[in-house]
C-alpha atoms as a PDB file:
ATOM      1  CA  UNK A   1      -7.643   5.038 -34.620  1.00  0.00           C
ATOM      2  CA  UNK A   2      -5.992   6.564 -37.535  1.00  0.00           C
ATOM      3  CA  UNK A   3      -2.985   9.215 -37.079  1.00  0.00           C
ATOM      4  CA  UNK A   4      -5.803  12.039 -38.686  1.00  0.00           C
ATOM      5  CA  UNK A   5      -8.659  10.954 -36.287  1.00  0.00           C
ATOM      6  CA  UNK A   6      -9.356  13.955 -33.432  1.00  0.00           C
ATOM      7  CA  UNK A   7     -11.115  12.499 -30.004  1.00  0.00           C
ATOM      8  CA  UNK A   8     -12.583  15.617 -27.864  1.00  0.00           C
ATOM      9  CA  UNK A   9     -14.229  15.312 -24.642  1.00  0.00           C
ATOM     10  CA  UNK A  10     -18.258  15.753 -24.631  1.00  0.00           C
ATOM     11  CA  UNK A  11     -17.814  18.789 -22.729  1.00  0.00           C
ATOM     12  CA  UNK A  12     -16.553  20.592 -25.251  1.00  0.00           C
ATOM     13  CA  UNK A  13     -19.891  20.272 -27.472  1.00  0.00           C
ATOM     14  CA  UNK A  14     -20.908  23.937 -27.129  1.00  0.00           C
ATOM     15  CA  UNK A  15     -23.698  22.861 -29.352  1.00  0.00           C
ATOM     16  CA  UNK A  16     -24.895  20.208 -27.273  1.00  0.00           C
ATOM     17  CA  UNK A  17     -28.407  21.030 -25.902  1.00  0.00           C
ATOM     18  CA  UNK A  18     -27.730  21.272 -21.464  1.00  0.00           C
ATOM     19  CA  UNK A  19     -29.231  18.750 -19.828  1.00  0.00           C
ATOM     20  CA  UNK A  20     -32.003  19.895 -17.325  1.00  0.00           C
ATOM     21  CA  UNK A  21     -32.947  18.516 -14.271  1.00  0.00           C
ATOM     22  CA  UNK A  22     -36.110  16.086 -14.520  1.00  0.00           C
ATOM     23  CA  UNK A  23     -37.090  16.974 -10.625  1.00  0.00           C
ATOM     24  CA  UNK A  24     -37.888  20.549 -11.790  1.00  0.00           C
ATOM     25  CA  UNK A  25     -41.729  21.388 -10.843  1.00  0.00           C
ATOM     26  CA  UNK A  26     -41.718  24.315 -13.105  1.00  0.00           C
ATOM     27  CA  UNK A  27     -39.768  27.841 -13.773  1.00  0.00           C
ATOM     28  CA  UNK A  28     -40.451  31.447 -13.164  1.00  0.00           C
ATOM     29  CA  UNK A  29     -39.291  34.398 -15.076  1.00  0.00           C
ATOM     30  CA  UNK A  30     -38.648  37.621 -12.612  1.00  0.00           C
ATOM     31  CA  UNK A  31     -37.998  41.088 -13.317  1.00  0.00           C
ATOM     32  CA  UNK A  32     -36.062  43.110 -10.747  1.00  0.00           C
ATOM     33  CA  UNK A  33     -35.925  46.589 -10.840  1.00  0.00           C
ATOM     34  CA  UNK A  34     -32.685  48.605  -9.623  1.00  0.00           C
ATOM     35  CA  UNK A  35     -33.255  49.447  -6.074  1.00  0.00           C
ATOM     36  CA  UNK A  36     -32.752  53.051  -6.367  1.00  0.00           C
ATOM     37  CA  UNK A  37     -33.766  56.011  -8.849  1.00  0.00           C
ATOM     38  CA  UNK A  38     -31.726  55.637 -12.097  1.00  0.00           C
ATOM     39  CA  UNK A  39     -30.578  58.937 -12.025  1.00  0.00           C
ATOM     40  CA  UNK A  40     -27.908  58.423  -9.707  1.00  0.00           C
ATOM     41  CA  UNK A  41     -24.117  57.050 -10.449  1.00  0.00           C
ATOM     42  CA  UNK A  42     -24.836  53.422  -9.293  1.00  0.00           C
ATOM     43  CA  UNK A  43     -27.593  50.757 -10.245  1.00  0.00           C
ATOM     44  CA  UNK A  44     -27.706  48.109  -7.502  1.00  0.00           C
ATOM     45  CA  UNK A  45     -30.127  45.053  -7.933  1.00  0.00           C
ATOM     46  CA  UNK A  46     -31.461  43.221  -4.533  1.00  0.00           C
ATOM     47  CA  UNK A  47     -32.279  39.593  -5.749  1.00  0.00           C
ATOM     48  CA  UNK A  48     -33.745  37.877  -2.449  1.00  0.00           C
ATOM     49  CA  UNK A  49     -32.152  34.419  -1.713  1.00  0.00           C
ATOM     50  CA  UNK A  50     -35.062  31.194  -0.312  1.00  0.00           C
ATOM     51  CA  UNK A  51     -34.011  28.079   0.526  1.00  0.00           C
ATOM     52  CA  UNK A  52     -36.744  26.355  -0.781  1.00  0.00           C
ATOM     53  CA  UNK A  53     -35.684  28.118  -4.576  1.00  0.00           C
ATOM     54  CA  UNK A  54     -32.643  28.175  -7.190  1.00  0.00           C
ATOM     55  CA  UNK A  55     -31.611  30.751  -8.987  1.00  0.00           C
ATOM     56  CA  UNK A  56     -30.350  30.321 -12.275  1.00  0.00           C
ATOM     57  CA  UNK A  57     -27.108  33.117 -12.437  1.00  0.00           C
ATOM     58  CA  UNK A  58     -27.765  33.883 -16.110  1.00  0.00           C
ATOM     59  CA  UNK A  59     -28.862  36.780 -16.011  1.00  0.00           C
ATOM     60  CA  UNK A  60     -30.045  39.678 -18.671  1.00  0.00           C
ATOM     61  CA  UNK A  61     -29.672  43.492 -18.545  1.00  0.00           C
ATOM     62  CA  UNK A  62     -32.264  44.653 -20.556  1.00  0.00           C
ATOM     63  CA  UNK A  63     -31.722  48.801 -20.887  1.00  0.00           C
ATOM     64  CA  UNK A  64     -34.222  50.996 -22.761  1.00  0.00           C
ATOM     65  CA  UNK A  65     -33.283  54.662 -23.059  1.00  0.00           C
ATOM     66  CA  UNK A  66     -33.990  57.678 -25.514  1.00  0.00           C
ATOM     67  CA  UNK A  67     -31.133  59.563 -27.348  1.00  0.00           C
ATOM     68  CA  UNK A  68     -31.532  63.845 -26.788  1.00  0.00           C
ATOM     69  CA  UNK A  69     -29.086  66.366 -27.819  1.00  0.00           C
ATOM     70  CA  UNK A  70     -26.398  67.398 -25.128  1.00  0.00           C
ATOM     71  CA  UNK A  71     -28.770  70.442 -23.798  1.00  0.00           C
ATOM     72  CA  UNK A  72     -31.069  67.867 -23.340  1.00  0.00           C
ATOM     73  CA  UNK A  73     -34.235  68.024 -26.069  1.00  0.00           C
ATOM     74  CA  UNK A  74     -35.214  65.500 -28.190  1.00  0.00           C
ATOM     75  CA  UNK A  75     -33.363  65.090 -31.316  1.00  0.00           C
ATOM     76  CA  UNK A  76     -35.474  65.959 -34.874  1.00  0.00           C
ATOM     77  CA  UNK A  77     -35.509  64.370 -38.377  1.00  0.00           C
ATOM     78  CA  UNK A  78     -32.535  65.866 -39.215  1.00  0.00           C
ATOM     79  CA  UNK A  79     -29.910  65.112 -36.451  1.00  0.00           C
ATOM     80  CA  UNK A  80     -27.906  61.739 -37.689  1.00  0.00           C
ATOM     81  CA  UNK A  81     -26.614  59.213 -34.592  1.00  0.00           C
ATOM     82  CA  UNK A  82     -25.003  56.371 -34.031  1.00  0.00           C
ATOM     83  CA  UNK A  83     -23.508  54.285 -31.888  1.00  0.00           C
ATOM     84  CA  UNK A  84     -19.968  53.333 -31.945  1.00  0.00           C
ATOM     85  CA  UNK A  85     -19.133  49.575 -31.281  1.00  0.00           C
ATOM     86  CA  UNK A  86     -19.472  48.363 -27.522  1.00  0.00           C
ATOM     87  CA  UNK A  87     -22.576  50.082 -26.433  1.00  0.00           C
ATOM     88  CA  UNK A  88     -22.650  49.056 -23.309  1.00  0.00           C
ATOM     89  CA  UNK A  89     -18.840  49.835 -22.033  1.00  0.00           C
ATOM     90  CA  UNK A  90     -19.642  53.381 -23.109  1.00  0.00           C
ATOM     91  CA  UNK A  91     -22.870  53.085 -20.669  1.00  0.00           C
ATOM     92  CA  UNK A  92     -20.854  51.449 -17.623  1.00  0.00           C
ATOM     93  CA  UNK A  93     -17.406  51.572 -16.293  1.00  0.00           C
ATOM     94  CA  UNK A  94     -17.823  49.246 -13.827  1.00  0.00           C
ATOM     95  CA  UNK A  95     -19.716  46.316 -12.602  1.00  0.00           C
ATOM     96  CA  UNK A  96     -19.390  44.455  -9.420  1.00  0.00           C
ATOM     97  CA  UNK A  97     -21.024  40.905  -8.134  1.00  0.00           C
ATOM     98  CA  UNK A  98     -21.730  40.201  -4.539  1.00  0.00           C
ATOM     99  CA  UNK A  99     -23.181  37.505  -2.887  1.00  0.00           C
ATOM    100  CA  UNK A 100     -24.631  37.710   0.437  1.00  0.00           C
ATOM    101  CA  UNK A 101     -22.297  41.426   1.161  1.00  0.00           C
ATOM    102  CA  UNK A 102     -19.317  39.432  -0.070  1.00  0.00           C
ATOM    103  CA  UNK A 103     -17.844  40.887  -3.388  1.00  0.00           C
ATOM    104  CA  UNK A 104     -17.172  37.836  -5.885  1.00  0.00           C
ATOM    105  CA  UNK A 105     -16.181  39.571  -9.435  1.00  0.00           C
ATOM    106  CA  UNK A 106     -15.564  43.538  -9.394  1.00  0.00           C
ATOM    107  CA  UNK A 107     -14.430  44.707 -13.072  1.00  0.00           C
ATOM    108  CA  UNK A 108     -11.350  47.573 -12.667  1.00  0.00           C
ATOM    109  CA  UNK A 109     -12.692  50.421 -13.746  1.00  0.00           C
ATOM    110  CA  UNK A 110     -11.329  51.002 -17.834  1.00  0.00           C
END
């Protein structure tokens, strides 16, 4: 090897496709819905464990809202919004993982 040559482990080949299990019958796509109304302060998700089952942790939060004036109506052609950057920090100030009633990650609130 040359003194310009770089070596770097496989797994650190972002790019590289993941390798998948070949044992795997099939998968299943589930939508969970928060447990509660969404009105209130907290949005709590059950996802039921099975032994016979894995669950693939990478998740997506998929949120779908309308924008309305403060008093509440909708807005009208000429009202201009936007969004600043970070959408989703404005929307939540804190999110907590637990597994099983044990708390694994919890995010200080900011």
């Amino acid at each position: 090897m040359s003194a310009n040559t770089v070596s770097v482990s496989s797994e650190f080949d972002i790019f590289a496709s993941k390798p998948m299990q070949s044992a795997v019958a099939d998968t299943t796509e589930v939508i969970y819905k928060p447990k509660a109304s969404v009105d209130q302060s907290d949005l709590e998700f059950l996802i039921p464990s099975d032994d016979e089952t894995y669950i693939d942790l990478d998740i997506k939060l998929h949120i779908r809202g309308n924008f309305t004036k403060a008093d509440g109506t909708a807005l009208d052609n000429t009202d201009f919004t936007a969004v600043k950057n970070y959408v989703l920090h404005s929307l939540f100030s804190q999110c907590s993982v637990a597994l099983n009633g044990l708390t694994i990650t919890q995010a200080a609130e900011l």
